[in-house]
N, C-alpha and C. Protein backbone atom coordinates (compact mmCIF):
# COMPACT_ATOMS: atom_id res chain seq x y z
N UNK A 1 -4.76 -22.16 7.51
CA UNK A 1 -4.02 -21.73 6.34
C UNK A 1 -2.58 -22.24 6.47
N UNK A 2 -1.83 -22.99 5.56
CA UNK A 2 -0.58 -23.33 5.30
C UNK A 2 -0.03 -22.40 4.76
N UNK A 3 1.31 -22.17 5.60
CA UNK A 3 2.26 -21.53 5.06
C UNK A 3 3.56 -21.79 4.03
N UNK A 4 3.99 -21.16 3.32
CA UNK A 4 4.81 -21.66 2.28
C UNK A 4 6.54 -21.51 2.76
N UNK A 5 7.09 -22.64 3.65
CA UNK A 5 8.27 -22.81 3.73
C UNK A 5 9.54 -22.45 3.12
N UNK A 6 10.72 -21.02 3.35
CA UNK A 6 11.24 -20.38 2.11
C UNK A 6 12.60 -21.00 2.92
N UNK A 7 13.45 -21.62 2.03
CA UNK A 7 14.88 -21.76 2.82
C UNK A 7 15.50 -20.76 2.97
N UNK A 8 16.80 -20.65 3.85
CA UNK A 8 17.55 -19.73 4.06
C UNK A 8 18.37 -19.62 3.04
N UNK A 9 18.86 -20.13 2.15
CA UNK A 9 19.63 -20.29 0.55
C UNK A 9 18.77 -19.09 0.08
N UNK A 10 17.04 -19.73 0.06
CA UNK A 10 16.95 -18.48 -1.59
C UNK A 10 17.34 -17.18 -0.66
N UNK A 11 16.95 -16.75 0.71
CA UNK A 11 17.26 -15.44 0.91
C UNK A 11 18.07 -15.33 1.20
N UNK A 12 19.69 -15.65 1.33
CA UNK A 12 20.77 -15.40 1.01
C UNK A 12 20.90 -14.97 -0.86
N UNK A 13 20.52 -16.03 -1.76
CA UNK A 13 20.21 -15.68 -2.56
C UNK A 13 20.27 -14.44 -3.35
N UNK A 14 18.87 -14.04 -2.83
CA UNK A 14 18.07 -12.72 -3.02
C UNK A 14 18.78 -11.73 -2.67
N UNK A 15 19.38 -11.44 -1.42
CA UNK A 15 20.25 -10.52 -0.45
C UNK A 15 21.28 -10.88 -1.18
N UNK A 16 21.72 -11.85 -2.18
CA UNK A 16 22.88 -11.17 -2.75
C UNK A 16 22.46 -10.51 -4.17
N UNK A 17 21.32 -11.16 -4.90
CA UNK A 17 21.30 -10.15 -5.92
C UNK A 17 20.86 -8.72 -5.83
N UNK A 18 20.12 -8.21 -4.59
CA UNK A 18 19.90 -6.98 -3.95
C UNK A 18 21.45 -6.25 -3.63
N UNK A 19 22.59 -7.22 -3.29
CA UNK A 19 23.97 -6.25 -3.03
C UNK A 19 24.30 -6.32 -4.54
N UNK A 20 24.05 -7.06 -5.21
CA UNK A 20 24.88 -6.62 -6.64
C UNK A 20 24.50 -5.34 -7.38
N UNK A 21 22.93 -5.23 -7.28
CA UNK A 21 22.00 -4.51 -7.96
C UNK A 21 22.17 -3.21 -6.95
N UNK A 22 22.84 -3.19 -6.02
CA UNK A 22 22.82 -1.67 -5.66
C UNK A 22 24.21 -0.88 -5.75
N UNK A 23 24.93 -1.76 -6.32
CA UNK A 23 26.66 -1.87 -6.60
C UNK A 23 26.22 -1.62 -7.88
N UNK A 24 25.67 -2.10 -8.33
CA UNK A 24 25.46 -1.59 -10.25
C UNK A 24 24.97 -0.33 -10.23
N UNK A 25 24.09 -0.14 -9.33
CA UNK A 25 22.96 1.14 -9.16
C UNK A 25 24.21 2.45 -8.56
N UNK A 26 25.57 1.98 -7.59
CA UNK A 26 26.27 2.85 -7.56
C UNK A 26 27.00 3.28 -8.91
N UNK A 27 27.43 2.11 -9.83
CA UNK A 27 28.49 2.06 -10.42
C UNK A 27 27.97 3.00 -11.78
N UNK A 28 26.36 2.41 -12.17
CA UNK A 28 25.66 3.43 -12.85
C UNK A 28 25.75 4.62 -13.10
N UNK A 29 25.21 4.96 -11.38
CA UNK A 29 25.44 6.58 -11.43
C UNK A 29 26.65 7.36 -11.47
N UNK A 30 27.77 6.68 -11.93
CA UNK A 30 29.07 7.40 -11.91
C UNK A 30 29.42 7.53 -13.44
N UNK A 31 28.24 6.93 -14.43
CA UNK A 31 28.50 7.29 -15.96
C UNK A 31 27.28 7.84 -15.89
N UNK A 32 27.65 9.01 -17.34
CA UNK A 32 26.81 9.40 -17.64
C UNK A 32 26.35 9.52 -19.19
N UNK A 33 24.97 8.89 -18.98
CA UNK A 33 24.25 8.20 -20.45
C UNK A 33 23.36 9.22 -20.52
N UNK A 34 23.62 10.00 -20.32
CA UNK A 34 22.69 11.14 -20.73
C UNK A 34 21.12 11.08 -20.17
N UNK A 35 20.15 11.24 -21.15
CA UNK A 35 18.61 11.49 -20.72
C UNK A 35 18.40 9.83 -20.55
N UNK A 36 19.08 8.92 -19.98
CA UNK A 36 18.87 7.49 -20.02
C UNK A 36 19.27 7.23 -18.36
N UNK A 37 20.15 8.53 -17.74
CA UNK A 37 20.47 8.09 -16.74
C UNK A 37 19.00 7.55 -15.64
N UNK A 38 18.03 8.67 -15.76
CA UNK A 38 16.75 8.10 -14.81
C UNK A 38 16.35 6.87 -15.11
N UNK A 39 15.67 6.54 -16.38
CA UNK A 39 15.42 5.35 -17.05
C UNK A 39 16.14 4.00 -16.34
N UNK A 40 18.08 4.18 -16.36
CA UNK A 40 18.67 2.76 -15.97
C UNK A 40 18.42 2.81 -14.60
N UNK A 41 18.16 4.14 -13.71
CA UNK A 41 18.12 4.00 -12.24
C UNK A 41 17.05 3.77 -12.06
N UNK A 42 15.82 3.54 -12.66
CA UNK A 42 14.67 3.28 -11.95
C UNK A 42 14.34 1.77 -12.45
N UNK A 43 15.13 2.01 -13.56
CA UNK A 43 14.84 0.09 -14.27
C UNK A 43 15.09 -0.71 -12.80
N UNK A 44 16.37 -0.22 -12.37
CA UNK A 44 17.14 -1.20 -11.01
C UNK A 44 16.97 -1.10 -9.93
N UNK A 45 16.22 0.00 -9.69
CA UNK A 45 15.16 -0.04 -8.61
C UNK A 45 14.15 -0.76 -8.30
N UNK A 46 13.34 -0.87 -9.82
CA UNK A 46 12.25 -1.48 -9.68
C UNK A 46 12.27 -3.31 -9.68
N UNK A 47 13.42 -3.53 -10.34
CA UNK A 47 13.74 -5.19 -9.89
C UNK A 47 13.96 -5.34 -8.94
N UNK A 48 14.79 -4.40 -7.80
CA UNK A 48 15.16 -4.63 -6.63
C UNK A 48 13.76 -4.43 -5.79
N UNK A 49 12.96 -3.93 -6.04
CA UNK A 49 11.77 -3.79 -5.24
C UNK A 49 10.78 -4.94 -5.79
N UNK A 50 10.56 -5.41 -6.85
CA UNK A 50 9.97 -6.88 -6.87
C UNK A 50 10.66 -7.70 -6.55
N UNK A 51 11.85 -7.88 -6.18
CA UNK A 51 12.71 -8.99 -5.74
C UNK A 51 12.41 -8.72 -4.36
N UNK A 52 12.38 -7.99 -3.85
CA UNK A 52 11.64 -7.45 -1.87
C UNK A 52 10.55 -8.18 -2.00
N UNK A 53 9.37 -7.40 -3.51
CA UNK A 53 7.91 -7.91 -2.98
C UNK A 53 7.86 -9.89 -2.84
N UNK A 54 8.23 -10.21 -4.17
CA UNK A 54 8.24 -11.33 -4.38
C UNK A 54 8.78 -11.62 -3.38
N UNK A 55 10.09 -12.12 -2.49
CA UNK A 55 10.80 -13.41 -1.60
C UNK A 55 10.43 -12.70 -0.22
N UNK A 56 10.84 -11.41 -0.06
CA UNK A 56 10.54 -11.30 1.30
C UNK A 56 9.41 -10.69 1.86
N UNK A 57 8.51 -10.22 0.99
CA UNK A 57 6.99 -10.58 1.21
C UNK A 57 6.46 -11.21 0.89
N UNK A 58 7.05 -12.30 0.42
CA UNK A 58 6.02 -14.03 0.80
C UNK A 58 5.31 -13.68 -0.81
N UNK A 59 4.83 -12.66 -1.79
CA UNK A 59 4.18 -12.41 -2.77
C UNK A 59 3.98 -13.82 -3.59
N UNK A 60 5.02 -14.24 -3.95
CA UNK A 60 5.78 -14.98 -4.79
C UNK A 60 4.59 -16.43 -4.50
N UNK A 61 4.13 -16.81 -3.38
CA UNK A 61 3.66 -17.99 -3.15
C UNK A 61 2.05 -17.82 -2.57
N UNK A 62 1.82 -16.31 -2.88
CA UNK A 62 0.54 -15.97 -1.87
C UNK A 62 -0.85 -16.40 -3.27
N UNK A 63 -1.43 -15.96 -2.77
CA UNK A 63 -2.95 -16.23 -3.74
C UNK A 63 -3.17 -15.81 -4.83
N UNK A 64 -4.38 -15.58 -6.08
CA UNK A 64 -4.48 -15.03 -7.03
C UNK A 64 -4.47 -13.77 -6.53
N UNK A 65 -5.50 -13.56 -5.51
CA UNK A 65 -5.81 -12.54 -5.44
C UNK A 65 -4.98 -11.32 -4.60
N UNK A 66 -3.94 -11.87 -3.82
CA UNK A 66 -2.85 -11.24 -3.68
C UNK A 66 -1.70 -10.67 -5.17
N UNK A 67 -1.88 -11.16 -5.96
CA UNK A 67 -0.98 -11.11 -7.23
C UNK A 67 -1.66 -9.99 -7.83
N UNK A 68 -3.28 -9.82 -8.05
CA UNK A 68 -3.91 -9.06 -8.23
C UNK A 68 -3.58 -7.56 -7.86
N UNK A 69 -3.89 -7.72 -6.44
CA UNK A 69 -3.41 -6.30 -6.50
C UNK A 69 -2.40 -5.77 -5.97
N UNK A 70 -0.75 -6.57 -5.87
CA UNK A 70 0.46 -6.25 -6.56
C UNK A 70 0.95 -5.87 -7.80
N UNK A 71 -0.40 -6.50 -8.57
CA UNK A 71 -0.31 -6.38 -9.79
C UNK A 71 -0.84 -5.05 -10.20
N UNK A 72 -1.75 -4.98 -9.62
CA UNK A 72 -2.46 -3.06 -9.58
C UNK A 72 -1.42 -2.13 -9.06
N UNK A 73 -1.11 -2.26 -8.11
CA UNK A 73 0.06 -1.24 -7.69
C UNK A 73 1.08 -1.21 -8.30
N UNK A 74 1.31 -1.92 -9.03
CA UNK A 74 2.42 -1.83 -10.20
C UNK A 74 2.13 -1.34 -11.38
N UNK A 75 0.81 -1.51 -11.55
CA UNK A 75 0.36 -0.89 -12.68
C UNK A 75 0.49 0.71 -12.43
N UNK A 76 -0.34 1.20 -11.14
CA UNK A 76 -0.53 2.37 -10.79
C UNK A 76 0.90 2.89 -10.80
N UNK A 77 2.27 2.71 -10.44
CA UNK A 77 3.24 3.09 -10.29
C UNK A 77 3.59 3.18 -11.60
N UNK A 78 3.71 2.18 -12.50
CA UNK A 78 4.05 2.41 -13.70
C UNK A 78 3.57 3.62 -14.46
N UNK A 79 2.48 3.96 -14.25
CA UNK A 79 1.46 5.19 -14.35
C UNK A 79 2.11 6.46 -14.13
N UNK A 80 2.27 6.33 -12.53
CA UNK A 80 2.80 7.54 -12.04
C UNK A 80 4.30 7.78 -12.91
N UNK A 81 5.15 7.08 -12.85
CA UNK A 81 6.71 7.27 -13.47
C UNK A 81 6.25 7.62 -15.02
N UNK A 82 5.47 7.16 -15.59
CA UNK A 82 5.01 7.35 -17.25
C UNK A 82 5.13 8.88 -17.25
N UNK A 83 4.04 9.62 -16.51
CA UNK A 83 3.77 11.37 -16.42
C UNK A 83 4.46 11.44 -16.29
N UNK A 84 5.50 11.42 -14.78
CA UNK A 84 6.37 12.07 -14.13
C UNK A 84 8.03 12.17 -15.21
N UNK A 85 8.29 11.27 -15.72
CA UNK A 85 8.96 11.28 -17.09
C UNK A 85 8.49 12.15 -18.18
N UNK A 86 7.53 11.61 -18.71
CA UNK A 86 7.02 12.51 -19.80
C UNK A 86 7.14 14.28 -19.65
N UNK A 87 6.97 14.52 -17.99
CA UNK A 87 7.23 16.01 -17.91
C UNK A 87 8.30 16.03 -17.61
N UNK A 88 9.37 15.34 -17.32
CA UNK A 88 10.75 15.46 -16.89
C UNK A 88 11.45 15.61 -18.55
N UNK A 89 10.97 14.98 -19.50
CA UNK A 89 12.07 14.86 -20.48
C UNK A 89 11.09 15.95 -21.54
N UNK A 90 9.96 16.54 -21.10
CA UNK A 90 9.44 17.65 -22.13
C UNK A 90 10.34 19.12 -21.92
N UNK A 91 10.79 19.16 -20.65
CA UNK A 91 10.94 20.36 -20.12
C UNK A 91 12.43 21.09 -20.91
N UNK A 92 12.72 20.70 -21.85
CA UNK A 92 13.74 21.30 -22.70
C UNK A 92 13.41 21.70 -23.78
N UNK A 93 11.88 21.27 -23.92
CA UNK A 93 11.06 21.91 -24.93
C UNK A 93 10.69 23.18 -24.90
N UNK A 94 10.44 23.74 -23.59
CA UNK A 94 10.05 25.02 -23.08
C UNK A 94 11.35 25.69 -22.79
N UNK A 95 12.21 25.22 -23.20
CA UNK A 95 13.44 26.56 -23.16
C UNK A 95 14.04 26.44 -21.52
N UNK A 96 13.17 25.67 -20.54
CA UNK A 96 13.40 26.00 -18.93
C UNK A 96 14.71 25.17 -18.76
């Protein structure tokens, strides 16, 4: 099996859009957008965690069938945050 050769550029790269994106992710949480604040913090989470899967787990260059089921676990996560929202932003409905 050949491996896919990554220069040290893109992960400098990467490691810098991971320091920007957690400098935004501070700078974020110091406004407040109301019922949007979870929403922008998980938006920038979740790029920062495909920017992990993709370059520094190799994702980015691996097989179909590796993409597959990155692609499932993303689905499944997307899943989980869908509920876990949906009951987070009902709960002012119930007076609690």
């Amino acid at each position: 099996m050949s491996e896919h050769i990554v220069s040290k550029k893109i992960y400098f790269l990467i490691f810098s859009a991971l320091m920007v994106l957690t400098v935004l992710t501070v700078f974020v949480a110091t406004l407040d957008l109301g019922r949007f604040n979870a929403i922008v913090a998980l938006s920038i989470a979740v790029l920062k965690a495909m920017l992990v899967v993709l370059y520094f787990m190799h994702v980015r260059y691996s097989s179909k069938l590796t993409w597959a089921f990155v692609g499932a676990g993303f689905f499944w996560l997307a899943i989980l945050f869908a509920l876990t929202l949906s009951d987070y932003f009902s709960r002012p409905w119930l007076g609690q």
